[in-house]
N, C-alpha and C. Protein backbone atom coordinates (compact mmCIF):
# COMPACT_ATOMS: atom_id res chain seq x y z
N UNK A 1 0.83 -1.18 0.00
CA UNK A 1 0.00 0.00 0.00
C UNK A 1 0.88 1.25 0.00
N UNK A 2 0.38 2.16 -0.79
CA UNK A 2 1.18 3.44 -0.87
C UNK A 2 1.23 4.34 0.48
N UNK A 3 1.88 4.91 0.93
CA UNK A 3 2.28 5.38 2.08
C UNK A 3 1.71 7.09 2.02
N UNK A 4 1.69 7.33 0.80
CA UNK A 4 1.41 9.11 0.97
C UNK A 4 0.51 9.03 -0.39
N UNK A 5 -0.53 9.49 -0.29
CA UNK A 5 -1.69 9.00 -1.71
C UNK A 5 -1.37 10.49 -2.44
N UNK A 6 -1.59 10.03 -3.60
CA UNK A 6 -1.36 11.14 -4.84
C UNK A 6 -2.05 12.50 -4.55
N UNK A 7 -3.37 12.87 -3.89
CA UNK A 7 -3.83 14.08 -3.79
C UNK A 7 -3.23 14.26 -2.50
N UNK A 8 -2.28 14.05 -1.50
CA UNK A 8 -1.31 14.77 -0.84
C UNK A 8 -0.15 15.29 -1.60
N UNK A 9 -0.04 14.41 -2.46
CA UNK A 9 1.39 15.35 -3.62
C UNK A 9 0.75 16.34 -4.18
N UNK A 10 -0.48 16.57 -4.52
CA UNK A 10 -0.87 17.40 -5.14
C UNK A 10 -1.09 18.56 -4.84
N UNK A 11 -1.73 18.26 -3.49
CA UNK A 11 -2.02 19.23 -2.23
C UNK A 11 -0.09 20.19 -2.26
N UNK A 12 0.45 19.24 -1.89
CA UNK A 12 2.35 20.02 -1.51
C UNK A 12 2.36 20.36 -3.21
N UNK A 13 2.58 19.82 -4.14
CA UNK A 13 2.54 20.90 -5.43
C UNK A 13 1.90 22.39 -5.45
N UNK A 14 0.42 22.06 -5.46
CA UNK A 14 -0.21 23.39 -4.97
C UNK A 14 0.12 24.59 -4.46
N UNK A 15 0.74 24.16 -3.30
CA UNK A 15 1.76 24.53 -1.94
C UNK A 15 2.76 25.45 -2.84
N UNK A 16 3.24 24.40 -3.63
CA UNK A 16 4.95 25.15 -3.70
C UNK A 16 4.59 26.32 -4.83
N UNK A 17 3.45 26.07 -5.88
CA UNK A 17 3.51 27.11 -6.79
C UNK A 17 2.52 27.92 -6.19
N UNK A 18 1.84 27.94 -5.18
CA UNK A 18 1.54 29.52 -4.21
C UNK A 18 2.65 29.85 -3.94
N UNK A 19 3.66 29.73 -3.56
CA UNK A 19 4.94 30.56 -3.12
C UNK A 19 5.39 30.74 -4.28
N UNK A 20 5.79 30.12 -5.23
CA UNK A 20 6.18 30.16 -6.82
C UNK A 20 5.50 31.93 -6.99
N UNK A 21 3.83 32.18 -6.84
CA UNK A 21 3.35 32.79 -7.16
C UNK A 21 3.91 34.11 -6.25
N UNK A 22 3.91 33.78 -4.76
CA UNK A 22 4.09 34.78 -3.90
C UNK A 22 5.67 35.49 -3.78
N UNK A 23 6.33 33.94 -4.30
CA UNK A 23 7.93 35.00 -4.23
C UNK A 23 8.32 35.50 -5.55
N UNK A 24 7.66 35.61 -6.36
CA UNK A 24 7.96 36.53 -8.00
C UNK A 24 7.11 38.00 -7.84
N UNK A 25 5.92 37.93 -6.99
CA UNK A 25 5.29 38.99 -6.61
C UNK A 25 5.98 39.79 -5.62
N UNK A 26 6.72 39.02 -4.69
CA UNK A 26 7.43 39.91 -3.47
C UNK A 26 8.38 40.23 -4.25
N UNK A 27 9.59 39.98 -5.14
CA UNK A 27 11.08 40.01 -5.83
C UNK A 27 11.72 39.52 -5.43
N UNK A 28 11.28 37.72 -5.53
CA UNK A 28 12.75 37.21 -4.98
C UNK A 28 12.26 35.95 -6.12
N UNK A 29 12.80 36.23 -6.89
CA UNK A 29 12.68 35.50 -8.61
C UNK A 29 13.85 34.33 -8.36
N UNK A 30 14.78 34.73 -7.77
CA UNK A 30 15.97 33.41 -7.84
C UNK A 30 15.15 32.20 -6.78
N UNK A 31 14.43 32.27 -5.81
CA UNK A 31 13.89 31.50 -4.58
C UNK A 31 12.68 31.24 -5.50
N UNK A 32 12.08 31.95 -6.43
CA UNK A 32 10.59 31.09 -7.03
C UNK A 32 11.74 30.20 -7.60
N UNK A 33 12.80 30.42 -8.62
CA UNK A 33 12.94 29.41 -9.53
C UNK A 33 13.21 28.21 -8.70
N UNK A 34 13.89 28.35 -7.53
CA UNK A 34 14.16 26.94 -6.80
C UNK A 34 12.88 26.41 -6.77
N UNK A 35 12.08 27.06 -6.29
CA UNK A 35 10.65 25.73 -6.04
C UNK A 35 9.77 25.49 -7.10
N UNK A 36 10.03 26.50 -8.58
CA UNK A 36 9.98 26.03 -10.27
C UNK A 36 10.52 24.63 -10.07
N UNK A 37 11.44 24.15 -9.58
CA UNK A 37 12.20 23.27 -10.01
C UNK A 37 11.86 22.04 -9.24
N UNK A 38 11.27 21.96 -7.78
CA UNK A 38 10.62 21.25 -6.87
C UNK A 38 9.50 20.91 -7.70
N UNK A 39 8.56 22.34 -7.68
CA UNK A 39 7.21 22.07 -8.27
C UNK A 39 7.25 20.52 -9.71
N UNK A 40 8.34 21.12 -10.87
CA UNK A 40 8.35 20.24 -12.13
C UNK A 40 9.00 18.56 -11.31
N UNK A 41 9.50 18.31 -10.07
CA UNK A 41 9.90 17.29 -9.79
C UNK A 41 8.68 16.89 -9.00
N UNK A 42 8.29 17.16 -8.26
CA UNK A 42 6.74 16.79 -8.29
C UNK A 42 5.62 16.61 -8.78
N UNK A 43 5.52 17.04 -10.00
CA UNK A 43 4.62 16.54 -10.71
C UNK A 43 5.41 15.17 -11.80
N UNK A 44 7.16 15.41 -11.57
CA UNK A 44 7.00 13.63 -12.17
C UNK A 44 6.81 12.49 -11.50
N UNK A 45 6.85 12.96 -10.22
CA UNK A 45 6.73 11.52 -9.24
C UNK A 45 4.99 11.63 -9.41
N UNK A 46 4.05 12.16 -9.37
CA UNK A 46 3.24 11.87 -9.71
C UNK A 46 3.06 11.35 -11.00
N UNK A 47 3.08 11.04 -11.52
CA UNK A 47 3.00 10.48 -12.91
C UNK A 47 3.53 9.22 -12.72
N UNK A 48 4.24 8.83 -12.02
CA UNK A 48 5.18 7.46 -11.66
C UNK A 48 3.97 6.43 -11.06
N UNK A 49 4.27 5.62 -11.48
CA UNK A 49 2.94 4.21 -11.08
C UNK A 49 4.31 3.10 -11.34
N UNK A 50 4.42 2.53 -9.51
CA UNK A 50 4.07 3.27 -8.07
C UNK A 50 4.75 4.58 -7.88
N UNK A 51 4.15 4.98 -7.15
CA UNK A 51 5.35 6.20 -6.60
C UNK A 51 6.83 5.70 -6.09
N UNK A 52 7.59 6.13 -6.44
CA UNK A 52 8.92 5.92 -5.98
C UNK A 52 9.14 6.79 -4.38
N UNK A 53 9.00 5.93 -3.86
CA UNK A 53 9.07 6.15 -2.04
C UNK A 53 10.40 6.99 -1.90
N UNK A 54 11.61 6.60 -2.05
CA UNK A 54 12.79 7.40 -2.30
C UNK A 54 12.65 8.29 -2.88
N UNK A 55 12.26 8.58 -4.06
CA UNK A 55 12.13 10.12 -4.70
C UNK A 55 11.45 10.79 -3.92
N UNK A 56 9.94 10.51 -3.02
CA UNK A 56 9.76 11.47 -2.24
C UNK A 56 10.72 11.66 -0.84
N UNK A 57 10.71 10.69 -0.78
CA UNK A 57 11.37 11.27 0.70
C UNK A 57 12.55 12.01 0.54
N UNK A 58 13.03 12.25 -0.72
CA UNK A 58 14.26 13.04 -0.88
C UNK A 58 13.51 14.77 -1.43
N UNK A 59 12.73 14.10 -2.21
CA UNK A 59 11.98 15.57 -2.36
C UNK A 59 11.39 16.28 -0.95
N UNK A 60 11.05 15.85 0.17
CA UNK A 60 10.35 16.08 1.50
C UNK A 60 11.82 16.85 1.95
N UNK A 61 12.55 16.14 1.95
CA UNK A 61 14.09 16.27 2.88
C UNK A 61 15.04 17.55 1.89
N UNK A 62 14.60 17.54 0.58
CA UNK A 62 14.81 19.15 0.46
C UNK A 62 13.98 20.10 0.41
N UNK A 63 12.92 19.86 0.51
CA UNK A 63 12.28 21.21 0.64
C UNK A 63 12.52 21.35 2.17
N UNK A 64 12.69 20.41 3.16
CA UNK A 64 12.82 21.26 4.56
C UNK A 64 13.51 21.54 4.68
N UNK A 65 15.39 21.33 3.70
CA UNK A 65 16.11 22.16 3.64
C UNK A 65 16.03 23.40 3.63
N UNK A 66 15.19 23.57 2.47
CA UNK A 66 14.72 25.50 2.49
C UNK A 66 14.76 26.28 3.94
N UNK A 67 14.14 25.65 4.99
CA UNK A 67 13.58 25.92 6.48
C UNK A 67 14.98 26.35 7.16
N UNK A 68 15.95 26.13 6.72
CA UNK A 68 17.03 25.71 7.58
C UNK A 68 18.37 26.43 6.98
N UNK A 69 19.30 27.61 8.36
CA UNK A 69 20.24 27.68 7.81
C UNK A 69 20.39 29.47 7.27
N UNK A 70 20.94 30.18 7.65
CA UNK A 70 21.03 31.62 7.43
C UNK A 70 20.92 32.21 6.36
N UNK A 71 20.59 31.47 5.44
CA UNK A 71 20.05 31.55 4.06
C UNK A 71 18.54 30.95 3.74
N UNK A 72 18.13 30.63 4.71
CA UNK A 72 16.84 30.02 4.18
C UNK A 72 15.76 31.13 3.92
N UNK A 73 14.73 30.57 3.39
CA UNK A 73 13.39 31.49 3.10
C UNK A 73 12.84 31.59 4.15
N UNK A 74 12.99 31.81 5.41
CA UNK A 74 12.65 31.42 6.58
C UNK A 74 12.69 33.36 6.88
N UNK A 75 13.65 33.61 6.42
CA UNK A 75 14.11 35.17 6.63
C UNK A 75 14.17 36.01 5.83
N UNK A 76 13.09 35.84 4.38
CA UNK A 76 12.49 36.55 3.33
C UNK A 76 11.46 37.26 3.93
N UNK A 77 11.47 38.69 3.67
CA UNK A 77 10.22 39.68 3.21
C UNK A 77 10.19 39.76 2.12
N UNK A 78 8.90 39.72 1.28
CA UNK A 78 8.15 39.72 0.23
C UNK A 78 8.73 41.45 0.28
N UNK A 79 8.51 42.29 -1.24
CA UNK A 79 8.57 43.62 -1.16
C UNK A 79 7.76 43.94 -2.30
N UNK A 80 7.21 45.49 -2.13
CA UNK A 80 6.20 45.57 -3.52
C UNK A 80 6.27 47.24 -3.03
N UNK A 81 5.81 47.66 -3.90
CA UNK A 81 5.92 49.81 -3.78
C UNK A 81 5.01 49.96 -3.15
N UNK A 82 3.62 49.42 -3.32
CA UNK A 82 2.79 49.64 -2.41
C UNK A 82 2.77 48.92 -0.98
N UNK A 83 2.65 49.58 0.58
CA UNK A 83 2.66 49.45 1.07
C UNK A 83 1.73 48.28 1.46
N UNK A 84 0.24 48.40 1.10
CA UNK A 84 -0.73 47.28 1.74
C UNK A 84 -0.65 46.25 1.09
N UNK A 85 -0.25 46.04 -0.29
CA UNK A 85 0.29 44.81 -1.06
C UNK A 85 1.60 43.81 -0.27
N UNK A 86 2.72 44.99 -0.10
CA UNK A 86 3.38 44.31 0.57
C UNK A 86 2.82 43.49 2.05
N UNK A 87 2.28 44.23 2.47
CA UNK A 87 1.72 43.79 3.73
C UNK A 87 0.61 42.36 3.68
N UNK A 88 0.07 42.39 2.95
CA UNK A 88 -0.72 41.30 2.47
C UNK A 88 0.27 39.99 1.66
N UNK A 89 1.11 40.90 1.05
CA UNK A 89 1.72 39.43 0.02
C UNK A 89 2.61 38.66 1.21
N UNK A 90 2.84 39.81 2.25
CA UNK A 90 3.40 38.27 3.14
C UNK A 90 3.28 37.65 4.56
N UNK A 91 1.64 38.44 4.77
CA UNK A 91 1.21 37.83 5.29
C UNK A 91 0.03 36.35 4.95
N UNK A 92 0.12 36.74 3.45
CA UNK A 92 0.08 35.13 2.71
C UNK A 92 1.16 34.27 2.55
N UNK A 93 2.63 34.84 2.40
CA UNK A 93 3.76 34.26 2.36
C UNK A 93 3.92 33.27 3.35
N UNK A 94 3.42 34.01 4.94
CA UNK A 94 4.20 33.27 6.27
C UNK A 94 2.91 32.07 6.29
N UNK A 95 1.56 32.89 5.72
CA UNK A 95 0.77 31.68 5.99
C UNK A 95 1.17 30.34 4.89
N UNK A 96 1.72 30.87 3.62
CA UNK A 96 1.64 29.60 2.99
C UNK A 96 2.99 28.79 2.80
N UNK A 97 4.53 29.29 3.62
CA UNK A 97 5.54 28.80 4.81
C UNK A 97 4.75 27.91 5.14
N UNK A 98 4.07 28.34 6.43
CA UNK A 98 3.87 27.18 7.67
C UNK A 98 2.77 26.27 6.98
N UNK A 99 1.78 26.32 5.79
CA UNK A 99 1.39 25.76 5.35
C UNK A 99 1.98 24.31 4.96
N UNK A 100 3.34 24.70 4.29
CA UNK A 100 4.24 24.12 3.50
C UNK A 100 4.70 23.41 4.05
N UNK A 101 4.92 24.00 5.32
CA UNK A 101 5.60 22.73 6.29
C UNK A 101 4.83 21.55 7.26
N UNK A 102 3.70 22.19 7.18
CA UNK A 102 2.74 21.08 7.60
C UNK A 102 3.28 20.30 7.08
N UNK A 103 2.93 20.24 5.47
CA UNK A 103 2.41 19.15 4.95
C UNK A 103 3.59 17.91 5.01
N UNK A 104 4.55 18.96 4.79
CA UNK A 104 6.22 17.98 4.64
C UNK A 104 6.61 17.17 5.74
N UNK A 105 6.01 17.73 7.31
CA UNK A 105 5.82 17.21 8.21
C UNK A 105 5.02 16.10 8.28
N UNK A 106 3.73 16.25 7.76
CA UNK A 106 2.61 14.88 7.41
C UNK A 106 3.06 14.22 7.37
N UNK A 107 3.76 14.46 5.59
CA UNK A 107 3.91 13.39 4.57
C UNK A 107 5.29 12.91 5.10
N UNK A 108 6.58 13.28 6.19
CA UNK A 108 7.43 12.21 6.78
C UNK A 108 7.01 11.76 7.77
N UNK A 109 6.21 11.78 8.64
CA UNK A 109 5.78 10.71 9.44
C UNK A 109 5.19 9.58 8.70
N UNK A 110 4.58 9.87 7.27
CA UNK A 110 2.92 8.95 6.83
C UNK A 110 4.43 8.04 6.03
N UNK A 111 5.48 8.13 6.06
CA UNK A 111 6.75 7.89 5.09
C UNK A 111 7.58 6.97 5.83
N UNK A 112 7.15 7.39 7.50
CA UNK A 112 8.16 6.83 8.39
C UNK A 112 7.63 5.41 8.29
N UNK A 113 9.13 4.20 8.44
CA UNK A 113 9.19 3.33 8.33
C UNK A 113 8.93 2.72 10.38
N UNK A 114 8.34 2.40 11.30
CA UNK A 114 7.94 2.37 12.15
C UNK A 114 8.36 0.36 12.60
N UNK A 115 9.28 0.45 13.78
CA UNK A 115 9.55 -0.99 13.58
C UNK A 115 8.96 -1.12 15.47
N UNK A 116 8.41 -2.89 15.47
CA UNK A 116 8.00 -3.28 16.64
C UNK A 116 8.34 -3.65 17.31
């Protein structure tokens, strides 16, 4: 039995191209293209029949890289000329962060191999 069902990948795809969306709107175009590049590796493991268990859990284990580390997106402000835009684009940003990490959180426990 599959361990993490396809509309949870879909759900974390989703995920990554709202930030895709939110960090080209704030100006940080080099950090969308990283999760451009997550996003297109997630939609091939979906396509994979079975899912390759290793490909995700390596895809899980870098995106929480992102989280981590004096460079992470962890310590991005979104920026925009207008003031209430900015203010809004990232207070969707932080919500769709911790969103993000839910899920990555989920989907390695639902991944964890559990012995008796």
């Amino acid at each position: 039995m599959q361990k993490v069902e396809n509309w949870r990948i879909r759900e974390l795809s989703l995920s990554v191209n709202r930030l895709i969306e939110l960090l080209r709107s704030g100006g940080h175009v080099e950090w969308a293209n990283v999760f451009t590049h997550y996003r297109m590796e997630l939609e091939n493991l979906m396509v994979i029949a079975p899912l390759r268990e290793t490909g995700l859990k390596q895809m899980i284990f870098n995106l929480k890289n992102c989280f981590t580390g004096l460079s992470s997106f962890l310590n991005l402000e979104l920026q925009h000329e207008k003031v209430e835009i900015e203010q809004r684009l990232n207070r969707d940003f932080i919500d769709e962060r911790a969103h993000l990490f839910d899920l990555l959180l989920e989907m390695e426990d639902r991944n964890r191999d559990y012995t008796h």
